[in-house]
Protein backbone atom coordinates (compact mmCIF):
# COMPACT_ATOMS: atom_id res chain seq x y z
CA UNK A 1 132.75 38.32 33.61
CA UNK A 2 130.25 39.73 36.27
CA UNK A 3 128.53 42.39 35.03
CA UNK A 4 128.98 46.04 36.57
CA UNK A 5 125.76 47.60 38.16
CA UNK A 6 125.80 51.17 38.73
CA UNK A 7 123.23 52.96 41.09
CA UNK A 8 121.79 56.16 40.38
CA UNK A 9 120.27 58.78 42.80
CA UNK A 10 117.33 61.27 42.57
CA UNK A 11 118.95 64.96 42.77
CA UNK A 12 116.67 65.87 45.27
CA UNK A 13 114.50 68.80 45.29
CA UNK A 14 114.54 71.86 47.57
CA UNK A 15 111.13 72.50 46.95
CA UNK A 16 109.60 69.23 47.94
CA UNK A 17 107.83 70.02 51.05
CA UNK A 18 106.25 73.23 50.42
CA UNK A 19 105.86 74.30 54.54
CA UNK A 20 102.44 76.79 54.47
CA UNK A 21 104.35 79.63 56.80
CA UNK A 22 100.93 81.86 55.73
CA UNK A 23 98.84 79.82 57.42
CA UNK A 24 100.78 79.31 61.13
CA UNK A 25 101.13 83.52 60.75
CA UNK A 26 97.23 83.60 60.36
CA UNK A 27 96.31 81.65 63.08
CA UNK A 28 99.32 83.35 65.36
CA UNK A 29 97.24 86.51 64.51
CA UNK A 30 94.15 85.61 64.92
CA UNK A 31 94.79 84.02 68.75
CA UNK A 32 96.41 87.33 69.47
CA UNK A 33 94.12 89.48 68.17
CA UNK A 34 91.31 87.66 69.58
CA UNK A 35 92.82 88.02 73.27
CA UNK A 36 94.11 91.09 73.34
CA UNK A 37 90.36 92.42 72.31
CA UNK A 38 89.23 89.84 75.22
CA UNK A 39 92.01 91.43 77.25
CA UNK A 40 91.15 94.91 76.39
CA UNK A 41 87.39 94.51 77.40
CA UNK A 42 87.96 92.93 80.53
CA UNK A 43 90.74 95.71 81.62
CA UNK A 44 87.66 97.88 81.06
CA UNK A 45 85.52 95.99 83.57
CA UNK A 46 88.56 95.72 85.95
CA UNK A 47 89.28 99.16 86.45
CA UNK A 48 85.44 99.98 86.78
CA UNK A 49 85.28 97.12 89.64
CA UNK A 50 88.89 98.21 91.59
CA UNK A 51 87.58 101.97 91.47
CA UNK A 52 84.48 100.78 93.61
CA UNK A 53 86.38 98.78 95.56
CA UNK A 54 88.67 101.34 96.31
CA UNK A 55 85.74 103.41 97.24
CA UNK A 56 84.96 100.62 100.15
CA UNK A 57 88.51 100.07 101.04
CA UNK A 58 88.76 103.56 102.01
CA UNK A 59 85.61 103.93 104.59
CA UNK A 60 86.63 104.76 108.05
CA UNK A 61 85.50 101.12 109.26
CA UNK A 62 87.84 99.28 107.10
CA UNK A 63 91.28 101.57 107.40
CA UNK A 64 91.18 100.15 110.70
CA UNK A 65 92.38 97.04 109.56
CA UNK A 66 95.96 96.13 108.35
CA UNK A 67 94.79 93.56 106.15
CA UNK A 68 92.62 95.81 104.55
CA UNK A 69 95.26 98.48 104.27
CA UNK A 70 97.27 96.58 102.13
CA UNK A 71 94.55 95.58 100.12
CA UNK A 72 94.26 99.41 99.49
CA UNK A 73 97.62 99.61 98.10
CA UNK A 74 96.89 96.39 96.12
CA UNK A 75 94.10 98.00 94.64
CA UNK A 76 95.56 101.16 93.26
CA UNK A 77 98.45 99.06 92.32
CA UNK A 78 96.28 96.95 90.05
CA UNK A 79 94.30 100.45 88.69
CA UNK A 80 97.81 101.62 87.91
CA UNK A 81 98.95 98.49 85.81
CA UNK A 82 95.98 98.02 83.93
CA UNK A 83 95.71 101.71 82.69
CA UNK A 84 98.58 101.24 81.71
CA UNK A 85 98.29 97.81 79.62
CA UNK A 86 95.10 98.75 78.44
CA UNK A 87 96.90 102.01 76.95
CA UNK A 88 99.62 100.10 75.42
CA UNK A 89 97.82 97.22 73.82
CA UNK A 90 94.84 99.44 72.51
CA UNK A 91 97.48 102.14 70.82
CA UNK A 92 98.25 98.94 69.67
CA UNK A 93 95.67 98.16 68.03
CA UNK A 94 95.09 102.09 66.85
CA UNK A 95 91.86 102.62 69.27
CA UNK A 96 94.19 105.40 71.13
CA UNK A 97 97.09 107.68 69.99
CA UNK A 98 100.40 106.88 70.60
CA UNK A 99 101.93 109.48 72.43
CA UNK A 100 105.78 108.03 73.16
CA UNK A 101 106.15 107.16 69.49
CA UNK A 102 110.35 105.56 68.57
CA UNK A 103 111.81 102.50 68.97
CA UNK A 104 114.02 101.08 71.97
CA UNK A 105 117.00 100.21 69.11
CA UNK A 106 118.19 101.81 66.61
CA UNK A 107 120.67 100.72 64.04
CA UNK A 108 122.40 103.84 63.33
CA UNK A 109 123.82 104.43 66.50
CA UNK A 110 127.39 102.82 68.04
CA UNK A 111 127.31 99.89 69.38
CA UNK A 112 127.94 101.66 72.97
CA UNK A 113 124.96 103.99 72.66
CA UNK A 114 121.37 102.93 73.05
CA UNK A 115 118.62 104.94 72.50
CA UNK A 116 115.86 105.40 75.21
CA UNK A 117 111.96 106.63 74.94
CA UNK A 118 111.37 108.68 78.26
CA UNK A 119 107.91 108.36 77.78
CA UNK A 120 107.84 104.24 77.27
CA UNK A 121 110.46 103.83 79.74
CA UNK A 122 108.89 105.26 82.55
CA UNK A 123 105.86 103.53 81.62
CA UNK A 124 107.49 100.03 81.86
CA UNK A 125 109.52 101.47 84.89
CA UNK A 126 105.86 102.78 86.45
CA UNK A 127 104.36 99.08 85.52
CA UNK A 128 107.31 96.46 87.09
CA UNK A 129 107.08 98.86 90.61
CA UNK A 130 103.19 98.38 90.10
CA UNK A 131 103.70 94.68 89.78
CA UNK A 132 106.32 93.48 92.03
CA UNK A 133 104.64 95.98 94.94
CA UNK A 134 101.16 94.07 93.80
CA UNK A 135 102.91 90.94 94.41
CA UNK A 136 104.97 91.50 97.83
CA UNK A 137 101.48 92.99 99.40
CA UNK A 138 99.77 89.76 98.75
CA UNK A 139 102.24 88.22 100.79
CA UNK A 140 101.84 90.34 103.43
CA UNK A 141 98.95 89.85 104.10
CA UNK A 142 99.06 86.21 103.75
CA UNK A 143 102.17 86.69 106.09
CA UNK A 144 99.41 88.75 108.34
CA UNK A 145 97.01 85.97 108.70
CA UNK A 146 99.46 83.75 109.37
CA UNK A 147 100.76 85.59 112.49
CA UNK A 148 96.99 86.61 114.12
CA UNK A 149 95.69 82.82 113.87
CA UNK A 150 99.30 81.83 114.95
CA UNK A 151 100.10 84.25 117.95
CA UNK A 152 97.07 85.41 118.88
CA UNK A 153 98.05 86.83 122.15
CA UNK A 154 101.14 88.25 121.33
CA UNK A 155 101.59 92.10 121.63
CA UNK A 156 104.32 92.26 118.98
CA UNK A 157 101.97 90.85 116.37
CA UNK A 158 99.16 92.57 117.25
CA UNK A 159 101.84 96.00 117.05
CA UNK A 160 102.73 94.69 113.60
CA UNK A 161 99.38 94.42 112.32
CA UNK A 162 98.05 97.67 113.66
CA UNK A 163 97.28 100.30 111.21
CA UNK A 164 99.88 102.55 112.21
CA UNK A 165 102.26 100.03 111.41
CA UNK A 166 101.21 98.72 107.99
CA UNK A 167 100.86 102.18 107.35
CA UNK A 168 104.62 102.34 107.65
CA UNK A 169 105.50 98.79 105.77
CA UNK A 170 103.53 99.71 102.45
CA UNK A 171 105.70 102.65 102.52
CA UNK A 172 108.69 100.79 103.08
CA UNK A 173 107.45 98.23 100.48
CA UNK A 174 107.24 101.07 97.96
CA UNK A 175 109.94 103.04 98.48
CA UNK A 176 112.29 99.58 98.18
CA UNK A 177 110.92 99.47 94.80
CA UNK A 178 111.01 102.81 93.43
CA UNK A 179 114.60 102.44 94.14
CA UNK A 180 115.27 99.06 92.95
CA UNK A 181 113.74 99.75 89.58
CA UNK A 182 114.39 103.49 88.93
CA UNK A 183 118.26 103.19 90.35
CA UNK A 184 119.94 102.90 87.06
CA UNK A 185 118.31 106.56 85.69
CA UNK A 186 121.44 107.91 87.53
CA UNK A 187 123.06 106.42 84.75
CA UNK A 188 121.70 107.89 81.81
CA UNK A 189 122.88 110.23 78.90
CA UNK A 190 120.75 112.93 77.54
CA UNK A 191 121.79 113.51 74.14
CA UNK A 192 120.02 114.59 70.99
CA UNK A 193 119.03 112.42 68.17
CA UNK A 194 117.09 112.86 64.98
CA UNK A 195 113.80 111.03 64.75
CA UNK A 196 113.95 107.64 63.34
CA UNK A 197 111.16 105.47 64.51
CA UNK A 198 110.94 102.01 62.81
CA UNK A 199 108.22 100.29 62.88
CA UNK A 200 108.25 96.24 64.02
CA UNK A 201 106.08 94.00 63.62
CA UNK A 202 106.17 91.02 66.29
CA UNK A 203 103.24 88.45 67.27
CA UNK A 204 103.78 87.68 71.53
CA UNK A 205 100.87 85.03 71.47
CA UNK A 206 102.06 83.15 74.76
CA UNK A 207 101.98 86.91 76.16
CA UNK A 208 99.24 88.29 75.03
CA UNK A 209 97.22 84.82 76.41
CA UNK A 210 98.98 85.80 80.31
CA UNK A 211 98.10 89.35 80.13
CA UNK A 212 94.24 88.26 80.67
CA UNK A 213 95.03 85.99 82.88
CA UNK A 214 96.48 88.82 85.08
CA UNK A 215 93.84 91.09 84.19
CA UNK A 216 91.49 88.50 85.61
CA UNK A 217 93.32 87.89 88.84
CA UNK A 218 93.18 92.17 89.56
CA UNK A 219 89.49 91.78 88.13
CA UNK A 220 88.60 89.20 91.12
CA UNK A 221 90.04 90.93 94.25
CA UNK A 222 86.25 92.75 94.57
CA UNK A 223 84.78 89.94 94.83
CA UNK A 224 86.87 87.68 96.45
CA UNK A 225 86.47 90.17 98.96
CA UNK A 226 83.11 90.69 99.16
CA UNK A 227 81.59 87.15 98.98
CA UNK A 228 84.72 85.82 101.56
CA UNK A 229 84.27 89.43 103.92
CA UNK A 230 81.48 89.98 106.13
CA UNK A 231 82.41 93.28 106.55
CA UNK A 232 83.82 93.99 103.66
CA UNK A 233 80.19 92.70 102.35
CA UNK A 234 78.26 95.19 104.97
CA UNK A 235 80.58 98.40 103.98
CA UNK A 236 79.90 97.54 100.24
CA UNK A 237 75.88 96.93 101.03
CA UNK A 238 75.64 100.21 102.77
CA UNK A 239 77.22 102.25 99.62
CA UNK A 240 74.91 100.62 97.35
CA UNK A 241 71.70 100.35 99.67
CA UNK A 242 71.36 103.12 102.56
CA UNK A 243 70.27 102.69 105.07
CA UNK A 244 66.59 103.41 106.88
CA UNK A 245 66.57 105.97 109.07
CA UNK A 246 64.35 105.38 112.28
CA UNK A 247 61.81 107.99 112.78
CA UNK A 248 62.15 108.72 116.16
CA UNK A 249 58.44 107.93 117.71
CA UNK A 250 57.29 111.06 120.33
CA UNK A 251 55.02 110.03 123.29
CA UNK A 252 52.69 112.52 125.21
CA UNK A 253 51.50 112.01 128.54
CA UNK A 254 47.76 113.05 128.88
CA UNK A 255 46.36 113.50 132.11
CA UNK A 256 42.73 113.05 132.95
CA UNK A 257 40.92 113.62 136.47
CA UNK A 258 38.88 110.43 137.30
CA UNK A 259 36.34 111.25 140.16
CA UNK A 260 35.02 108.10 142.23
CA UNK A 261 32.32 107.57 144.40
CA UNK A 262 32.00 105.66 147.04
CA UNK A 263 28.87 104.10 148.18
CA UNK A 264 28.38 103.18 152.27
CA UNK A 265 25.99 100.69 152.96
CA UNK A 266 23.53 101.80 155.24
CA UNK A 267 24.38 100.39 158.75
């Protein structure tokens, strides 16, 4: 008779690959603290940098151009959205008080009610009109430069890039936005709640690495400008180094009496 041969299996073990979570969450941290300290510094240095260059962009010489208009609203623009990150990442990390303290969520409430911070919302709502405007004025004037090396002659270009008229766009350009992101305020509740803040605790690395990358980009416009401008070199020069004045140089006329003799040869 053939014998019977029975198999048996190892039960197996739910602990047998011990995964080290610990260790992915320490290294998560320290990438994001690392860069939103680099981030933080270099927010510093922006706004320090756009504040003189908004100090150029606004000399009499250089409102003349429409290029150099929209570079103005650029610029406060990119003062206005890194205030504002800079204030939000270092409450973060406790080196400022938080003044819109609460949550966006809370669990409490129906599932048809959401709560809202007025102060954080119109910070985010401030920052997106910031950064789309940011981004449709650098097309501008890429759309600009485009037209004057294009049509060089033409009257409706040159109308179009006068100052008058950018003038009128970047208000057009910001207004379009205000509305776009602010339009659903009309929609809003005010009702009162009792304070229930929770805290949460959330690691954006891949966010935190971007956020100095845009940083960087407002941090450049200076001198992108000034090493790619002429003019935009000589207006910055002239704040930094004045100018000589000429002495004016005054010139007398003397006048002297010269007598002369004249000698006849004896004839």
């Amino acid at each position: 008779m053939p014998k019977s041969t029975t198999t048996t299996t190892a039960i197996p073990d739910d602990n047998y690959l011990a995964y080290d979570y610990d260790t992915d969450y320490d290294i998560y941290k320290t990438i994001y603290n690392i860069s939103t300290k680099t981030n933080l510094y270099l927010e510093i240095a922006t706004i320090i940098v756009n504040f003189f260059h908004l100090i150029v962009l606004l000399q009499k010489e250089m409102r003349l151009c429409a290029v150099y208009i929209f570079m103005i609203g650029l610029c406060i623009s990119d003062i206005i959205l890194t205030s504002i990150n800079f204030y939000n990442q270092a409450g973060e990390l406790g080196w400022l008080p938080i003044l819109f303290a609460g949550s966006d969520g809370i669990s409490c409430l129906r599932e048809d009610y959401i709560e809202i911070n007025i102060g954080m919302l119109s910070m985010s709502t401030t920052s997106q009109i910031t950064c789309r405007l940011s981004l449709w004025l650098a097309i501008l004037m890429a759309v600009i430069r485009l037209l004057s090396v294009t049509f060089p002659m033409s009257q409706r270009v040159k109308n179009f890039t006068a100052a008058k008229g950018s003038v009128i766009i970047l208000i057009i350009c910001l207004m379009f936005w205000i509305l776009y992101s602010t339009w659903q305020f009309a929609l809003f509740r005010v009702l009162w709640l009792p304070d229930n803040a929770s805290e949460l605790s959330a690691i954006y690395t891949a966010e935190s690495l971007i956020a100095v990358l845009k940083t960087f980009n407002a941090f450049s416009h200076f001198f992108v400008c000034f090493f790619l401008s002429s003019q935009y070199r000589n207006v910055a020069k002239s704040l930094i180094i004045p100018k000589k004045q000429n002495k004016p140089v005054e010139l007398t006329r003397s006048t002297s009496t010269i007598t002369v003799r004249s000698k006849t040869k004896p004839m």
